[in-house]
Protein backbone atom coordinates (compact mmCIF):
# COMPACT_ATOMS: atom_id res chain seq x y z
CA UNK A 1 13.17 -8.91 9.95
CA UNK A 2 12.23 -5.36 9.70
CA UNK A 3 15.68 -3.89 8.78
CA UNK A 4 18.80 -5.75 7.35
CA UNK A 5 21.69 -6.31 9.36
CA UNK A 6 23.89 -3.17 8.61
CA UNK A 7 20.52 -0.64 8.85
CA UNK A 8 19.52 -2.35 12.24
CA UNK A 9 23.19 -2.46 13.29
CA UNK A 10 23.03 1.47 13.30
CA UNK A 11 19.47 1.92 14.71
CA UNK A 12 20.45 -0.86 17.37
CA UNK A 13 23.77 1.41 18.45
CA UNK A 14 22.19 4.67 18.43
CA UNK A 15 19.08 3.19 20.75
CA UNK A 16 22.08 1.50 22.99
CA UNK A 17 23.67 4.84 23.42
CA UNK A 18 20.71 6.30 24.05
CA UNK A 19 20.52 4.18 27.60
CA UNK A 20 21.01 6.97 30.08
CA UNK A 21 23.89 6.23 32.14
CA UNK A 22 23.23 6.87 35.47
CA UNK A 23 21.32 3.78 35.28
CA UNK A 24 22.51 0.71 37.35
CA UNK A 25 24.80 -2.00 35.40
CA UNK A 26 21.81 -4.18 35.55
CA UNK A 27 19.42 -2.12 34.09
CA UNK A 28 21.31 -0.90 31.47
CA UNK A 29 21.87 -4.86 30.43
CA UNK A 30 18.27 -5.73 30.67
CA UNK A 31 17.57 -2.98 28.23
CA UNK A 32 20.96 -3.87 25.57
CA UNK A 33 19.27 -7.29 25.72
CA UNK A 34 15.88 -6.37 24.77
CA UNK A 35 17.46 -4.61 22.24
CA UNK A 36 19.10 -7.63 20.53
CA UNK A 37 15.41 -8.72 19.28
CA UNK A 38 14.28 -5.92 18.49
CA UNK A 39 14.71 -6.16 14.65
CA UNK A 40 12.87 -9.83 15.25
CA UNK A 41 9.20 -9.84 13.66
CA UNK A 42 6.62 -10.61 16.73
CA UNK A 43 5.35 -13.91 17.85
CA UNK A 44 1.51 -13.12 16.45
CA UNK A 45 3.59 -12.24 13.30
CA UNK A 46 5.72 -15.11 12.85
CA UNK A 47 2.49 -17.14 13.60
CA UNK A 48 0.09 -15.52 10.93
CA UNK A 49 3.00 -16.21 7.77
CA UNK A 50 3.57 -19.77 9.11
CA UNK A 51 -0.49 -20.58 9.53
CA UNK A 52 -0.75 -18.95 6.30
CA UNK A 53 1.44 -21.41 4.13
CA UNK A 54 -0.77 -24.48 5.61
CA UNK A 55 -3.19 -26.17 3.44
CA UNK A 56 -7.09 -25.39 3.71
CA UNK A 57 -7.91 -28.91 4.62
CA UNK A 58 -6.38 -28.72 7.93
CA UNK A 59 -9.09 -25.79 8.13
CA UNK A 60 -11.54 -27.98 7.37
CA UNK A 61 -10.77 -30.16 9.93
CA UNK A 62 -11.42 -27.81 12.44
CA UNK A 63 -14.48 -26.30 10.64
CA UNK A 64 -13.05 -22.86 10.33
CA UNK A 65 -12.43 -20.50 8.31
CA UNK A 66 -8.24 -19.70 7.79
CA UNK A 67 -9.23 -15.96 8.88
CA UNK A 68 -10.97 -16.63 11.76
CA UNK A 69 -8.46 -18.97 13.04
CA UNK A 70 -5.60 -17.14 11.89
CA UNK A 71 -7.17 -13.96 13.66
CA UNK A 72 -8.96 -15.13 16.75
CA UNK A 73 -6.59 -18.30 17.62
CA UNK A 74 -3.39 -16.60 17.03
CA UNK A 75 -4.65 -14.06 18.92
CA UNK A 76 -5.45 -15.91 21.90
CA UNK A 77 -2.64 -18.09 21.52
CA UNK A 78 -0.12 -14.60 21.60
CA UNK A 79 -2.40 -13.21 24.41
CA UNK A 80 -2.42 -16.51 26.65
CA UNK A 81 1.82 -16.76 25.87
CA UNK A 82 2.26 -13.08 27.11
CA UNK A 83 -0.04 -13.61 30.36
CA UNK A 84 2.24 -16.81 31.41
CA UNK A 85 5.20 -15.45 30.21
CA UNK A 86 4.52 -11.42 31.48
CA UNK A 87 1.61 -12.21 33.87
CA UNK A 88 -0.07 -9.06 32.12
CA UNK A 89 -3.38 -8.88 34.24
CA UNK A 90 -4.58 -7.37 31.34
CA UNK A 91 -4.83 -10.10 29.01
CA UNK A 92 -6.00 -12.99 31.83
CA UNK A 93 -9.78 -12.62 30.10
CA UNK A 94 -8.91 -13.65 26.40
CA UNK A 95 -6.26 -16.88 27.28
CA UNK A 96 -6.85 -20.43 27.18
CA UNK A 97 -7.13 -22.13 30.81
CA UNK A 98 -8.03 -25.66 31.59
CA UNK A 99 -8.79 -27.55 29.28
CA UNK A 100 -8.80 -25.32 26.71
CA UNK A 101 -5.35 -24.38 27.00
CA UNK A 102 -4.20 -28.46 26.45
CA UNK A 103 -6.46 -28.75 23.78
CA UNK A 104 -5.17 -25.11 22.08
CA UNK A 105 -1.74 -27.06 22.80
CA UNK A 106 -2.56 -30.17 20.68
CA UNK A 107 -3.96 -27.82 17.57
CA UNK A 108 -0.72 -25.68 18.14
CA UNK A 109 1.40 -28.74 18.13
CA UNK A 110 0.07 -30.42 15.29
CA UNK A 111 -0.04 -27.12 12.85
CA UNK A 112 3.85 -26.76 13.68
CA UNK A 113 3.92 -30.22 12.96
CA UNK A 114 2.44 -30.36 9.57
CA UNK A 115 4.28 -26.90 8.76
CA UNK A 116 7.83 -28.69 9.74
CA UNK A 117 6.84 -31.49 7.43
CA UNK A 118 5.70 -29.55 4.70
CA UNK A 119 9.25 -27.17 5.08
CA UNK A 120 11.48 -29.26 3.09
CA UNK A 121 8.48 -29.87 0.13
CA UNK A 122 6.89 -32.90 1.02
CA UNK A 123 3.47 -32.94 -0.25
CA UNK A 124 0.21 -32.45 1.77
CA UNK A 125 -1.14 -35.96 0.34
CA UNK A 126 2.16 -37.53 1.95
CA UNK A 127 1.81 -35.83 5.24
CA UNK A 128 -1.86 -36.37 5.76
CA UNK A 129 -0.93 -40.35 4.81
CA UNK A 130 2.17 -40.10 7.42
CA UNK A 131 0.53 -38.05 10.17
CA UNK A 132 -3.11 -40.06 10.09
CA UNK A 133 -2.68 -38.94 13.99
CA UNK A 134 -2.55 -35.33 12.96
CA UNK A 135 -6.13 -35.45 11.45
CA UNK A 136 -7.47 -37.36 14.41
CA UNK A 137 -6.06 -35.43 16.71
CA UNK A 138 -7.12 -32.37 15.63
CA UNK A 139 -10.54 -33.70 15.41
CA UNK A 140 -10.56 -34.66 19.26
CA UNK A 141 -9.73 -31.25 20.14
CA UNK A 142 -12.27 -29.58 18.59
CA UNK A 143 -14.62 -32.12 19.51
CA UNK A 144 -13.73 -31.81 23.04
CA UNK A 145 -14.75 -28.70 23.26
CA UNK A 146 -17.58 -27.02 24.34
CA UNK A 147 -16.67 -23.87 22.48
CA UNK A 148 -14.01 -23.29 19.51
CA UNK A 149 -10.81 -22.94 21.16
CA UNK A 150 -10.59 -19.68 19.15
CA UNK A 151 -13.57 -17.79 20.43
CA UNK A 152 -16.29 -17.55 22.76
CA UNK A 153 -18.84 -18.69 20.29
CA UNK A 154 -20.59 -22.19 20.71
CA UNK A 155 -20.42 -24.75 18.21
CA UNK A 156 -23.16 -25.97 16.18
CA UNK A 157 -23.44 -29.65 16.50
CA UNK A 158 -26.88 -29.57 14.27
């Protein structure tokens, strides 16, 4: 969070007073709601610290580099979750579609996955040896496609 409880507190009731009220009922609601987050750190954020705890093996596995995924997936991943949950015409070029966006799914799925395991300290050796599926998973994915989910760049299957 940005600000702790008590400091956001005050920022959140100055902002909420601030509401002009000649506004409809409705409105006004709409915008106290939106408020409620707004001391909440944003999704591409929250993504970036949770991708960033994750081993460099699971990297490996889908032969990229933890900057270029962390920048160019997330990225995509934020940009494709704001055009389906906004429909921001703005951002329809850079999300996943198709196929893309089930495979994106599985690699999303399967990060959260190994982050959740690794949470409460269990060790990477013990959830690459429980998950087996994660690793060949993940390999299907990027295998499947044509390009790295992340970018526009083809792969080099030399």
């Amino acid at each position: 969070r940005y600000l702790d409880a008590d400091q956001f507190g005050q920022v959140r009731n100055a902002l909420t007073n601030a509401i002009p009220k000649d506004l409809d009922s409705g409105t006004r609601e709409a915008f106290r709601q939106k408020l409620t987050h707004f001391n909440e750190f944003s999704l591409r954020r929250r993504m970036k610290e949770v991708l960033t705890g994750l081993p460099d093996c699971l990297y490996q596995m889908l032969d990229a580099s933890r900057k270029d995924f962390q920048s160019d997936f997330v990225d995509r991943a934020v940009e494709t979750r704001n055009y389906f949950t906004h429909f921001d015409a703005g951002s329809k070029g850079r999300v996943f579609g198709g196929i893309d966006l089930m495979r994106a799914g599985v690699v999303l799925y399967d990060f959260v996955l190994f982050a959740l395991y690794q949470e409460p300290g269990v060790s990477v050796e013990a959830v690459l040896e429980r998950t087996g599926f994660v690793r060949i998973r993940l390999e299907q994915a990027v295998d499947g496609l044509l390009n790295r989910p992340w970018s526009r760049q083809p792969r080099d299957r030399g």
